[in-house]
N, C-alpha and C. Protein backbone atom coordinates (compact mmCIF):
# COMPACT_ATOMS: atom_id res chain seq x y z
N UNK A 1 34.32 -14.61 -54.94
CA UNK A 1 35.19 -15.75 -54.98
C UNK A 1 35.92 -15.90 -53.65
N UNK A 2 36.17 -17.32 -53.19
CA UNK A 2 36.80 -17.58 -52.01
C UNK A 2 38.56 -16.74 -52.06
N UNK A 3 38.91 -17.04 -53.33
CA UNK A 3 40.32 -16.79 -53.48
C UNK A 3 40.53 -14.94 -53.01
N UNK A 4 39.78 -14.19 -53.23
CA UNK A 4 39.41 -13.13 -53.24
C UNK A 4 39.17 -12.75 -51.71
N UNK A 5 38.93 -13.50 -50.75
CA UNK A 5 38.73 -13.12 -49.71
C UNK A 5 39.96 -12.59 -48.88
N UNK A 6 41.41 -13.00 -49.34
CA UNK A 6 42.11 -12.73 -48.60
C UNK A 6 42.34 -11.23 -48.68
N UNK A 7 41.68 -10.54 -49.75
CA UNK A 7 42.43 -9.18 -49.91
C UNK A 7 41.12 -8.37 -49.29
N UNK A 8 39.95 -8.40 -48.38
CA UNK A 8 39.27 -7.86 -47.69
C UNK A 8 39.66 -7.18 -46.88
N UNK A 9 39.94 -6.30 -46.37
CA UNK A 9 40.25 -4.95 -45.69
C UNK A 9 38.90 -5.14 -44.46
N UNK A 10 39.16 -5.30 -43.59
CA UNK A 10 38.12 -5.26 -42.36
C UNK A 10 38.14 -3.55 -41.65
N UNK A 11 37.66 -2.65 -41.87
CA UNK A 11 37.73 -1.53 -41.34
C UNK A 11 36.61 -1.51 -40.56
N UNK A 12 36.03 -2.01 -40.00
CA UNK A 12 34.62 -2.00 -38.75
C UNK A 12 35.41 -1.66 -37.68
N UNK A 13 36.48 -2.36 -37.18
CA UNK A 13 36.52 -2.64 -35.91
C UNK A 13 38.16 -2.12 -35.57
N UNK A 14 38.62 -1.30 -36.59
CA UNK A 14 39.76 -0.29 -36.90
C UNK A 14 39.85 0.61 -35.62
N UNK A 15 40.57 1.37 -35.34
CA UNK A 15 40.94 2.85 -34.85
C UNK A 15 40.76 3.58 -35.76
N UNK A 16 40.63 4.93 -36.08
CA UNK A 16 40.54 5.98 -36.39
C UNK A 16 42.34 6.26 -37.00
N UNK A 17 42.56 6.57 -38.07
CA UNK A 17 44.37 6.39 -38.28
C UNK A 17 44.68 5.79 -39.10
N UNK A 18 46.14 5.46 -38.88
CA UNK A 18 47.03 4.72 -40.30
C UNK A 18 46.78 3.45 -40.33
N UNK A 19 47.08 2.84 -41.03
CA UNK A 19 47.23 0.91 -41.50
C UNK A 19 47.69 0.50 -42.12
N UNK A 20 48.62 -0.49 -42.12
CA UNK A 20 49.13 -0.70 -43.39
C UNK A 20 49.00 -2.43 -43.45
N UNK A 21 48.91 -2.40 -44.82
CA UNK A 21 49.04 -4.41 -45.40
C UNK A 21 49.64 -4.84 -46.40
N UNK A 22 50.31 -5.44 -46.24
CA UNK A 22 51.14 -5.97 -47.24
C UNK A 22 51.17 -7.57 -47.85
N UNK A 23 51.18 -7.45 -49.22
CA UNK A 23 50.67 -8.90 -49.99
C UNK A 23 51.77 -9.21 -50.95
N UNK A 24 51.56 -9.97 -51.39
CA UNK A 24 52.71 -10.88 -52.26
C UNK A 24 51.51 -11.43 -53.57
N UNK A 25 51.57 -11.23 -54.60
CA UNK A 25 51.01 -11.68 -55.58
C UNK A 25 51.90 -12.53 -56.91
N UNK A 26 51.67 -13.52 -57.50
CA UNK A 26 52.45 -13.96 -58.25
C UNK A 26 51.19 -14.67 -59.58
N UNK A 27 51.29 -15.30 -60.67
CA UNK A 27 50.39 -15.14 -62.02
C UNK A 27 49.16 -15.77 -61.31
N UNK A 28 48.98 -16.64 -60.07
CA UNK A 28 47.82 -16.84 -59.51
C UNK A 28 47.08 -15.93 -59.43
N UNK A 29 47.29 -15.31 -58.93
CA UNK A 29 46.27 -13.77 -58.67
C UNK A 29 45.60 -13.51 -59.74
N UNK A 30 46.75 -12.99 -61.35
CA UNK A 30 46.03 -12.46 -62.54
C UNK A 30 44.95 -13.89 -63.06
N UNK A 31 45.19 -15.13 -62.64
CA UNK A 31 44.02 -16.29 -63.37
C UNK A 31 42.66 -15.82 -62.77
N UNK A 32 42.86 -15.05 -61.85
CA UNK A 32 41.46 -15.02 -60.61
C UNK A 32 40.85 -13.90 -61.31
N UNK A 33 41.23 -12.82 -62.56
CA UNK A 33 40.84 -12.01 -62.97
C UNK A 33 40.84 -12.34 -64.33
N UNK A 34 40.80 -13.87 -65.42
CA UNK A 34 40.86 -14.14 -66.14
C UNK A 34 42.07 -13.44 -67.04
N UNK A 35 43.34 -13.40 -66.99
CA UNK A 35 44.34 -12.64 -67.52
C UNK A 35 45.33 -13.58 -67.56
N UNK A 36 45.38 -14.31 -68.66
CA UNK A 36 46.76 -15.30 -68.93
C UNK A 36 48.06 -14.88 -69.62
N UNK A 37 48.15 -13.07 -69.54
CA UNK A 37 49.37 -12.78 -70.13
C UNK A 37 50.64 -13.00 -69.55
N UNK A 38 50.25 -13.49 -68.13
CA UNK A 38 51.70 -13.26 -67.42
C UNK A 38 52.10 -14.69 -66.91
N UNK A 39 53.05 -15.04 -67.36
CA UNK A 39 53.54 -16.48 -66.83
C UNK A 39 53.86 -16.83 -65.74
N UNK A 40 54.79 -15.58 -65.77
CA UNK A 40 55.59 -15.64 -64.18
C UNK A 40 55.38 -14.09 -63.86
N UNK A 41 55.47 -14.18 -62.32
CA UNK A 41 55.51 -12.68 -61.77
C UNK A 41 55.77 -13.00 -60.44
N UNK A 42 56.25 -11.80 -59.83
CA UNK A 42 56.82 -11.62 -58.79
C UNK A 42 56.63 -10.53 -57.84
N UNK A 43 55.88 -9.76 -57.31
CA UNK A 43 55.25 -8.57 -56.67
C UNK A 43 54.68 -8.58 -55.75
N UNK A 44 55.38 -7.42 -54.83
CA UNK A 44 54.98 -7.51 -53.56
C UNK A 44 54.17 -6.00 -53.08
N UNK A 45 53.28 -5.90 -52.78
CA UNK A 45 52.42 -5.27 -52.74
C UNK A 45 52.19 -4.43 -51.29
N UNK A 46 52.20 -3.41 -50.79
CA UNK A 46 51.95 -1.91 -49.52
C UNK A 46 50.76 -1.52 -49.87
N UNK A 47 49.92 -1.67 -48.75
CA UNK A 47 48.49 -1.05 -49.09
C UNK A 47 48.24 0.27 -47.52
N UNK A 48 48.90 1.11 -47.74
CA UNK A 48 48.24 2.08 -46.85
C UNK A 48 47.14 2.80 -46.87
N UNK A 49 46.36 2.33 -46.13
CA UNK A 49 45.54 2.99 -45.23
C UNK A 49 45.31 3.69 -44.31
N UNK A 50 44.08 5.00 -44.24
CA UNK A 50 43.91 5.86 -43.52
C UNK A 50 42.02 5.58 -43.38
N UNK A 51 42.10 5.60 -41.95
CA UNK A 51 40.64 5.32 -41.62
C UNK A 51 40.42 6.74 -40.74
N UNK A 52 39.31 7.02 -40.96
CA UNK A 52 38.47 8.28 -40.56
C UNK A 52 36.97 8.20 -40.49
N UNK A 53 35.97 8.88 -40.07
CA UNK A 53 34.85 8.40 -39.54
C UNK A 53 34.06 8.83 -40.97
N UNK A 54 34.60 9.50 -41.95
CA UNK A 54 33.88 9.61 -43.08
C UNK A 54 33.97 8.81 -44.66
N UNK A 55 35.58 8.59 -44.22
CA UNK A 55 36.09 8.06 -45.49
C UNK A 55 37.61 6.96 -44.94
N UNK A 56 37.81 6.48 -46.39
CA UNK A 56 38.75 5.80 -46.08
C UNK A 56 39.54 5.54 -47.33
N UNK A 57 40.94 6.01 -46.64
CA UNK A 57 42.13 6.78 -47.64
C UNK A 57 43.03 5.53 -48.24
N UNK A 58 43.00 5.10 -49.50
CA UNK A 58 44.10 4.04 -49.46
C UNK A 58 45.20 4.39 -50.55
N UNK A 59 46.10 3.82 -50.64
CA UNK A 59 47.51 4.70 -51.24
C UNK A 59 48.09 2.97 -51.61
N UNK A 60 48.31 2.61 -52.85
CA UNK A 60 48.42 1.30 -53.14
C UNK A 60 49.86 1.20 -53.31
N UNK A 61 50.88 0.66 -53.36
CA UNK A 61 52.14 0.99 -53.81
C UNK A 61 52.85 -0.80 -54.23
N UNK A 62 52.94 -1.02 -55.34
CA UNK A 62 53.24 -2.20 -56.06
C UNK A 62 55.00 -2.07 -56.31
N UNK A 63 55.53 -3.37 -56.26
CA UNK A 63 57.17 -3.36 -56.68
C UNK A 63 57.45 -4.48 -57.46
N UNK A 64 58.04 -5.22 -58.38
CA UNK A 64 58.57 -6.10 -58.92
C UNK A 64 58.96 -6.76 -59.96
N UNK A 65 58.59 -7.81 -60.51
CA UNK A 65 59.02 -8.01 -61.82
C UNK A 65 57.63 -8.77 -62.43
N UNK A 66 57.26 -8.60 -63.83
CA UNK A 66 56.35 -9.56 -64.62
C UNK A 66 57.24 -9.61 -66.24
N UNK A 67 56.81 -11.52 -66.07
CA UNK A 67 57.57 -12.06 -67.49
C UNK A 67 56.11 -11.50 -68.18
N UNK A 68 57.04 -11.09 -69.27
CA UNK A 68 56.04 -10.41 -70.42
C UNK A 68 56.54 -10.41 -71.77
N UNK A 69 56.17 -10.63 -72.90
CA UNK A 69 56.22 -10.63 -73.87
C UNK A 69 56.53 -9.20 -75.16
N UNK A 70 57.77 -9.28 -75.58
CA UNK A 70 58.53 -7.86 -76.15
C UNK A 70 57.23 -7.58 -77.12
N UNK A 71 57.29 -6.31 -77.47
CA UNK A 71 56.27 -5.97 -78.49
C UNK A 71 56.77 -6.15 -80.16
N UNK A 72 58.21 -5.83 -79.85
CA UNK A 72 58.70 -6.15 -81.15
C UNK A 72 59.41 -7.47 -81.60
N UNK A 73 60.07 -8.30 -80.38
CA UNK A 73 60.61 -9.33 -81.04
C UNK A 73 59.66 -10.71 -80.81
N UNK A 74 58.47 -10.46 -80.02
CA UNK A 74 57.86 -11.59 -79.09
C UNK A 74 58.63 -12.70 -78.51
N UNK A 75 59.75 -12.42 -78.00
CA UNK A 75 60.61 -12.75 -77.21
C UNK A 75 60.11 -12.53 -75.25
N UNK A 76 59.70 -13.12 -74.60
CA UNK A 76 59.89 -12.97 -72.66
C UNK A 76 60.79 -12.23 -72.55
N UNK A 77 60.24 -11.45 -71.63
CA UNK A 77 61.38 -11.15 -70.68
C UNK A 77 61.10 -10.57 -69.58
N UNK A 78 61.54 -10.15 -68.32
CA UNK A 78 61.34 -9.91 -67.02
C UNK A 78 61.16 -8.51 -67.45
N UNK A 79 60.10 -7.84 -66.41
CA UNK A 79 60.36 -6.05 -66.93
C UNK A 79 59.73 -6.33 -65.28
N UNK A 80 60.54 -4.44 -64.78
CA UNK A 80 60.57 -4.62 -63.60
C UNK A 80 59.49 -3.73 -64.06
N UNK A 81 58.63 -3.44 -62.82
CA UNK A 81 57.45 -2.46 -62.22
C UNK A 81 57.46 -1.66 -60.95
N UNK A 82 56.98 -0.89 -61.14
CA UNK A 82 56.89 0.05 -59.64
C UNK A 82 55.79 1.11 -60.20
N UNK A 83 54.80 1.26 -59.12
CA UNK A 83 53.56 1.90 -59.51
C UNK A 83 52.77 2.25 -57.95
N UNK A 84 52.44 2.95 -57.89
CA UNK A 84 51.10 3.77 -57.44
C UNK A 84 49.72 3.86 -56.97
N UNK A 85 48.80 3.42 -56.92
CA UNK A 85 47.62 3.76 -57.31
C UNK A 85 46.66 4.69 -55.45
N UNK A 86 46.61 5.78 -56.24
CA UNK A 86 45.46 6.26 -54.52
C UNK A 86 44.07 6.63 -54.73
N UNK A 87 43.38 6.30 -54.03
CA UNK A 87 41.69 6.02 -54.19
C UNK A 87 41.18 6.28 -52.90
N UNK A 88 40.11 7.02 -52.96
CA UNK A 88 39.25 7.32 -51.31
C UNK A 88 38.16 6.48 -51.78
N UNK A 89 37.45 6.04 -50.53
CA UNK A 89 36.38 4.96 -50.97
C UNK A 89 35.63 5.68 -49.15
N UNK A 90 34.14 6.65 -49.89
CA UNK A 90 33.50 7.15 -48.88
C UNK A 90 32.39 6.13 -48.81
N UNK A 91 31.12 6.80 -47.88
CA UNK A 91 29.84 5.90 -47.48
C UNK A 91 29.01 6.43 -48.20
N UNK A 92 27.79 6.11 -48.84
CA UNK A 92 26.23 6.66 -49.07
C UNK A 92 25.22 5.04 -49.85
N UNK A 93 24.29 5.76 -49.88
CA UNK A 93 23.55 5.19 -50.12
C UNK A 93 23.45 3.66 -51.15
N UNK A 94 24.08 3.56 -51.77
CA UNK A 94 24.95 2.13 -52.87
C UNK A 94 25.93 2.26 -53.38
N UNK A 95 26.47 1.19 -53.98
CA UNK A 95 27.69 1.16 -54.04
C UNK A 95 28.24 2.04 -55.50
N UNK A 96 29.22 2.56 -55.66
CA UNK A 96 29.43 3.27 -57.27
C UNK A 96 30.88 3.22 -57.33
N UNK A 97 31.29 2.49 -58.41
CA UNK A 97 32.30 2.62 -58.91
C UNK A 97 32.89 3.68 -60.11
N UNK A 98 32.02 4.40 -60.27
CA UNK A 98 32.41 5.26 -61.90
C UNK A 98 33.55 6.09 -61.67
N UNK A 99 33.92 6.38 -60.82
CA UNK A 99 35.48 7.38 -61.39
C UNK A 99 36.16 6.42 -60.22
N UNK A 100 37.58 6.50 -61.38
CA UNK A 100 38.83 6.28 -60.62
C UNK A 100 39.29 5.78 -59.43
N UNK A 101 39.39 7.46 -58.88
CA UNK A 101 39.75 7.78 -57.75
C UNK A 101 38.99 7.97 -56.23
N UNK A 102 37.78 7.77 -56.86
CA UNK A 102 36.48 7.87 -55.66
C UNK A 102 35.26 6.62 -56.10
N UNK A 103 35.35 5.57 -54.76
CA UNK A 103 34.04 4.49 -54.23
C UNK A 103 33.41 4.64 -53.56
N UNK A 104 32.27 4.66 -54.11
CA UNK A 104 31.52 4.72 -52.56
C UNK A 104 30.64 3.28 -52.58
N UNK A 105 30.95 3.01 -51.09
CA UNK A 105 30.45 1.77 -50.25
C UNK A 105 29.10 2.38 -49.96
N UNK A 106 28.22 0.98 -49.72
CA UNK A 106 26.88 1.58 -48.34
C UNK A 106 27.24 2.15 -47.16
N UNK A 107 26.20 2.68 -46.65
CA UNK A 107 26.81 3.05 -44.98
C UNK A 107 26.98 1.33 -44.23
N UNK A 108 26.34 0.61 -44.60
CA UNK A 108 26.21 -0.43 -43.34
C UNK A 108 27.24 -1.10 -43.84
N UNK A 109 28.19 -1.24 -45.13
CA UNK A 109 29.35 -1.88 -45.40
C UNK A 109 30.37 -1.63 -43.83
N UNK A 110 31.12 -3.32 -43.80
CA UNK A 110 32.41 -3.44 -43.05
C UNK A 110 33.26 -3.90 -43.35
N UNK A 111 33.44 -4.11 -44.48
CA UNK A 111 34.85 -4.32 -44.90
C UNK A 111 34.58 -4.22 -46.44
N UNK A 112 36.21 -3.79 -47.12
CA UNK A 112 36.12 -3.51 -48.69
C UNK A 112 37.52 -4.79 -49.22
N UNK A 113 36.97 -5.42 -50.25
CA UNK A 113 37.95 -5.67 -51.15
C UNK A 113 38.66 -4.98 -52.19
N UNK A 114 40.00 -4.82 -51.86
CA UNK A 114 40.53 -4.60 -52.57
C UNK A 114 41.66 -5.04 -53.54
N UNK A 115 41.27 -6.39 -54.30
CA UNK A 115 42.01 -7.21 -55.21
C UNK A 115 41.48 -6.52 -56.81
N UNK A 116 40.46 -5.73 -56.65
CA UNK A 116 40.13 -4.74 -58.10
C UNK A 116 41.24 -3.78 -58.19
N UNK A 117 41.68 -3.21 -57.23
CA UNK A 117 42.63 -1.90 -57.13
C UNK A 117 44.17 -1.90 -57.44
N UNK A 118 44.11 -3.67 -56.88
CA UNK A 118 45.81 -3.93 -56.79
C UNK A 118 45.70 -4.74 -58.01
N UNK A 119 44.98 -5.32 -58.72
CA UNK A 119 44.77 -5.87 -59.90
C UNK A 119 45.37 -4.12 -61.16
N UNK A 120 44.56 -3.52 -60.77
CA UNK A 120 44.40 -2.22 -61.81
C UNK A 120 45.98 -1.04 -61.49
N UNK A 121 46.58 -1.37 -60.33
CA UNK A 121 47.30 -0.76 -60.23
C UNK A 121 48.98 -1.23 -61.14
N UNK A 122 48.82 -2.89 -60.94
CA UNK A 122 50.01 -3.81 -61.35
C UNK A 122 49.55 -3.36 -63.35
N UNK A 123 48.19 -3.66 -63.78
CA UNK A 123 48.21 -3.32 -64.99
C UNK A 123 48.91 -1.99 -65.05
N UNK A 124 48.57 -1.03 -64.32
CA UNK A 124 48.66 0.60 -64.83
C UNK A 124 50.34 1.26 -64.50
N UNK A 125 51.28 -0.08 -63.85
CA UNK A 125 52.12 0.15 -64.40
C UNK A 125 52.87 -0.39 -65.05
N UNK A 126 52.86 -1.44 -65.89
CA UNK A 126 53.31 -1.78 -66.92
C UNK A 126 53.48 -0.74 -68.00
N UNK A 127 54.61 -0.51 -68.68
CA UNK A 127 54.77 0.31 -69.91
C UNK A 127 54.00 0.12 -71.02
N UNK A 128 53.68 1.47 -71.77
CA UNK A 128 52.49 1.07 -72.86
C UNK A 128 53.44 0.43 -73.90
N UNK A 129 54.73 0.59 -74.24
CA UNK A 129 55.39 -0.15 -75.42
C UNK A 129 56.70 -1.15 -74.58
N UNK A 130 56.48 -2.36 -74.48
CA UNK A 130 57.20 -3.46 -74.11
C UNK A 130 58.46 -4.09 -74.96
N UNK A 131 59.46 -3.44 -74.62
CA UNK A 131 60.62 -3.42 -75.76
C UNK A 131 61.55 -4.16 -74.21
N UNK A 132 61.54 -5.54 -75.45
CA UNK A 132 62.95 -6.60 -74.30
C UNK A 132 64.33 -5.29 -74.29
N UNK A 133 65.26 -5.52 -72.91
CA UNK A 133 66.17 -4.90 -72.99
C UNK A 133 67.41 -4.77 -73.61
N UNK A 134 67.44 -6.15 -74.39
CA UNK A 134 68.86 -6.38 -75.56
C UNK A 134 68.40 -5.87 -76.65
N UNK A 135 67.21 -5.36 -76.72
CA UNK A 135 66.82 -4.55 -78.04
C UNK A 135 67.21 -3.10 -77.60
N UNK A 136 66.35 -2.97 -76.60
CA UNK A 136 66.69 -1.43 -76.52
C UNK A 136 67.87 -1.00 -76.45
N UNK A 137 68.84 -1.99 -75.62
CA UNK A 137 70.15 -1.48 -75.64
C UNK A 137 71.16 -1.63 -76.95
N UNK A 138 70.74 -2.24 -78.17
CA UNK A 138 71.54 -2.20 -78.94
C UNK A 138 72.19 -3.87 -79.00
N UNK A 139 72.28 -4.33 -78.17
CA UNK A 139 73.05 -5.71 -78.25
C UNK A 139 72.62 -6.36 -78.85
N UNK A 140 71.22 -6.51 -79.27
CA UNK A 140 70.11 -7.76 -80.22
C UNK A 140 69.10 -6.89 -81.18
N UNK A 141 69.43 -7.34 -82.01
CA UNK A 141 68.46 -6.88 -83.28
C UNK A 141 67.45 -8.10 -83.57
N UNK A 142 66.29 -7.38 -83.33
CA UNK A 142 65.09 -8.43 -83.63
C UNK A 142 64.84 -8.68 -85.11
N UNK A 143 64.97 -10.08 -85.44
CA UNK A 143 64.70 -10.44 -86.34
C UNK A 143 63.53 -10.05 -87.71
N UNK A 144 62.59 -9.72 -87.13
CA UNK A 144 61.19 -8.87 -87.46
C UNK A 144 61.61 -7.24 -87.65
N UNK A 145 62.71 -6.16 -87.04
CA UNK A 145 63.01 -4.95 -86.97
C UNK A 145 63.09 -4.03 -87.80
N UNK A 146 63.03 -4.97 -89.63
CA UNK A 146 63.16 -4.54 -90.75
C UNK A 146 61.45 -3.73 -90.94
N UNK A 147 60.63 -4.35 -90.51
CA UNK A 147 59.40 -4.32 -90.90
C UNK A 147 58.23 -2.95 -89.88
N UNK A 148 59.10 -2.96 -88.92
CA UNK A 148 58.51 -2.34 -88.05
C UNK A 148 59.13 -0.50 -87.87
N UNK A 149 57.56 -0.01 -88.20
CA UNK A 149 58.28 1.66 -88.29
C UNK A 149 58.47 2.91 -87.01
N UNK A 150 59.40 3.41 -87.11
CA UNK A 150 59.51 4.50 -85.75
C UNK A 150 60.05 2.93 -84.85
N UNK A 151 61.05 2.40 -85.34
CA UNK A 151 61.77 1.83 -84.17
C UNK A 151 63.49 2.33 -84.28
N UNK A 152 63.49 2.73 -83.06
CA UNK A 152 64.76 3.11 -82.13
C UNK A 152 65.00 4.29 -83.56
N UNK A 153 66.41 4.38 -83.64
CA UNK A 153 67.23 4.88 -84.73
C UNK A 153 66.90 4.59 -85.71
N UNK A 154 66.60 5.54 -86.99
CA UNK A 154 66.27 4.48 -88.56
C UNK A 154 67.47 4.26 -88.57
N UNK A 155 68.00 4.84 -89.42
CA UNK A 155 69.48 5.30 -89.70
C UNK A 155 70.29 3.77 -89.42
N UNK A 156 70.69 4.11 -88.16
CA UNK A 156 71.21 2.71 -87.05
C UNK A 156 70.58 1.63 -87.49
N UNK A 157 69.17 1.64 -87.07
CA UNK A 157 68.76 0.14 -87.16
C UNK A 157 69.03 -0.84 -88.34
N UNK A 158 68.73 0.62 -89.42
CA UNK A 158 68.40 0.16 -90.94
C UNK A 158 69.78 -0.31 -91.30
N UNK A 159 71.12 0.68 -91.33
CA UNK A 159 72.06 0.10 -91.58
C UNK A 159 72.62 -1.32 -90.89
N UNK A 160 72.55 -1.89 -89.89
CA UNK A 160 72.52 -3.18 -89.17
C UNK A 160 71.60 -4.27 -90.29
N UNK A 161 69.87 -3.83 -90.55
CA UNK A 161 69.62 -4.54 -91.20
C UNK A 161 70.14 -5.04 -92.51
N UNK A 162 70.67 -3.84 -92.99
CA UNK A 162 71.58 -3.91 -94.66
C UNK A 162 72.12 -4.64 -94.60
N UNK A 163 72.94 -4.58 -93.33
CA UNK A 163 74.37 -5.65 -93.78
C UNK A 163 74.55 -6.85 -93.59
N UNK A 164 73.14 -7.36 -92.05
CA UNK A 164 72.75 -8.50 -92.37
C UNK A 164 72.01 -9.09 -93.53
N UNK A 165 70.96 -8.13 -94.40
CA UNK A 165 70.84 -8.94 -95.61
C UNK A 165 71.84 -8.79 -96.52
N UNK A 166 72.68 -8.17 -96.84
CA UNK A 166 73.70 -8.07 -98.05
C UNK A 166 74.64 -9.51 -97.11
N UNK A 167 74.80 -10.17 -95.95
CA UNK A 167 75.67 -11.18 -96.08
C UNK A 167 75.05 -12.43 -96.36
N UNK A 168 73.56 -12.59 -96.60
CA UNK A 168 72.88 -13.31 -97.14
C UNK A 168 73.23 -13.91 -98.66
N UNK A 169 73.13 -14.42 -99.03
CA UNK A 169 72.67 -14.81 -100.86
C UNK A 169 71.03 -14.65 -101.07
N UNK A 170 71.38 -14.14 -102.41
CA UNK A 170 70.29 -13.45 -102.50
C UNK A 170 69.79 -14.41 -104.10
N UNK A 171 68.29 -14.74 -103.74
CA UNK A 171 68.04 -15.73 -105.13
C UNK A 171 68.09 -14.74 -106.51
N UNK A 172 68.54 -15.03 -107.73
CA UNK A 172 68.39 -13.69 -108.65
C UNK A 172 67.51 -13.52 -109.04
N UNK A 173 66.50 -13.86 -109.41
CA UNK A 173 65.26 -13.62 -109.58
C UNK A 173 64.87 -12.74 -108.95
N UNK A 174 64.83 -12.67 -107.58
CA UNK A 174 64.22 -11.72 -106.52
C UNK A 174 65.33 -10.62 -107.28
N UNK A 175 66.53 -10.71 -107.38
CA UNK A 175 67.18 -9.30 -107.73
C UNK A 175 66.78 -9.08 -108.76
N UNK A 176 66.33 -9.82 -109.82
CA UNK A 176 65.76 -8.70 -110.84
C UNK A 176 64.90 -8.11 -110.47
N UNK A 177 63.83 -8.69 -109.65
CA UNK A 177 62.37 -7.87 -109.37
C UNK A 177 62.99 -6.73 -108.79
N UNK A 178 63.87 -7.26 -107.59
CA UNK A 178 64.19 -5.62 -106.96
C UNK A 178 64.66 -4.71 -107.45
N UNK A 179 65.64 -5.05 -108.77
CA UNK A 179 65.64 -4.05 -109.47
C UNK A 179 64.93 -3.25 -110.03
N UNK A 180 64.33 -3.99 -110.79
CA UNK A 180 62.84 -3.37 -110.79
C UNK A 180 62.32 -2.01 -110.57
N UNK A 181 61.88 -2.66 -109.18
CA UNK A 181 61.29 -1.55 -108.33
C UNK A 181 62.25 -0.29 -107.60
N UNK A 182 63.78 -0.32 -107.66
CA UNK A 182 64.46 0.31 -107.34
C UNK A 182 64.89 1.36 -108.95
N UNK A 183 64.71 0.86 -110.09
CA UNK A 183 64.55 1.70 -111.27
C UNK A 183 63.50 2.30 -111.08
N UNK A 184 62.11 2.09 -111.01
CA UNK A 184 61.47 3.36 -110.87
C UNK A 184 61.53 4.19 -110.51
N UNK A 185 62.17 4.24 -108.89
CA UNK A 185 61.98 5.74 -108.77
C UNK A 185 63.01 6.25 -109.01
């Protein structure tokens, strides 16, 4: 893809040594990788490089914010990021992507893209559980919180939920059923 060209790394015509490049990515980038989770984003991107006559060292380093969607209230919200990613990418015979941390290019390759790396690095640091911060901190109880298990405090949460349903009215019918089921056991 044309859009893709800007993140080409030209190492042919390098020195031997450090490099560094720096990019700015915002939800354009993730459409170019078919990924419509992110609305808005904001990240600015350090790509160091180390060129050597055998290999070539890169050290990815991502900073910023992506609007993202809470896991528990599906509520937006900004979650900041900061992440990592380092990868050697040597020469031989075709190209192989299977592990991680090691690519290998052809020998006659001169330059590498790397919009796969900084793509995989912005995913890999996002948190695996996306909890907005007025939840976590206690200030907002998600509406849905009753239903959902191993969240925050039982104890806490549950009592908050009580007392918002006990200031409810409650239809009686439903209280007989719940009685009900609260006589059995």
């Amino acid at each position: 893809m044309k859009a893709l060209k800007s993140y080409d790394i030209k190492f042919s015509g390098l020195k031997n040594g450090k490099h560094q490049y720096r990019f700015h990515i915002d939800q354009d980038f993730f459409k170019l990788f078919d990924n419509d989770e992110f609305d808005q984003c904001d990240i600015d991107i350090v790509v160091d490089f180390n060129k050597n006559d055998q290999l070539l060292e890169f050290s990815i380093h991502n900073k910023g914010s992506v609007k993202v969607p809470c896991d528990i209230s599906g509520e937006e919200y900004n979650q900041a990021i900061k992440g990592k990613l380092d990868f050697i990418v040597k020469f031989g015979d075709a190209y192989n992507d299977d592990r991680d941390d090691l690519i290998i290019i052809p020998y006659n390759a001169h330059l590498f893209n790397i919009a796969q790396q900084i793509y995989e690095s912005v995913i890999l640091s996002l948190p695996n559980k996306r909890i907005h911060p007025d939840i976590a901190s206690g200030k907002k109880i998600a509406d849905n919180a009753k239903y959902i298990v191993n969240y925050g405090d039982e104890s806490e949460t549950l009592s908050k939920i009580e007392t918002k349903e006990e200031n409810q009215t409650i239809d009686p019918r439903w209280a007989a059923l719940k009685k009900i089921l609260t006589d059995k056991k």
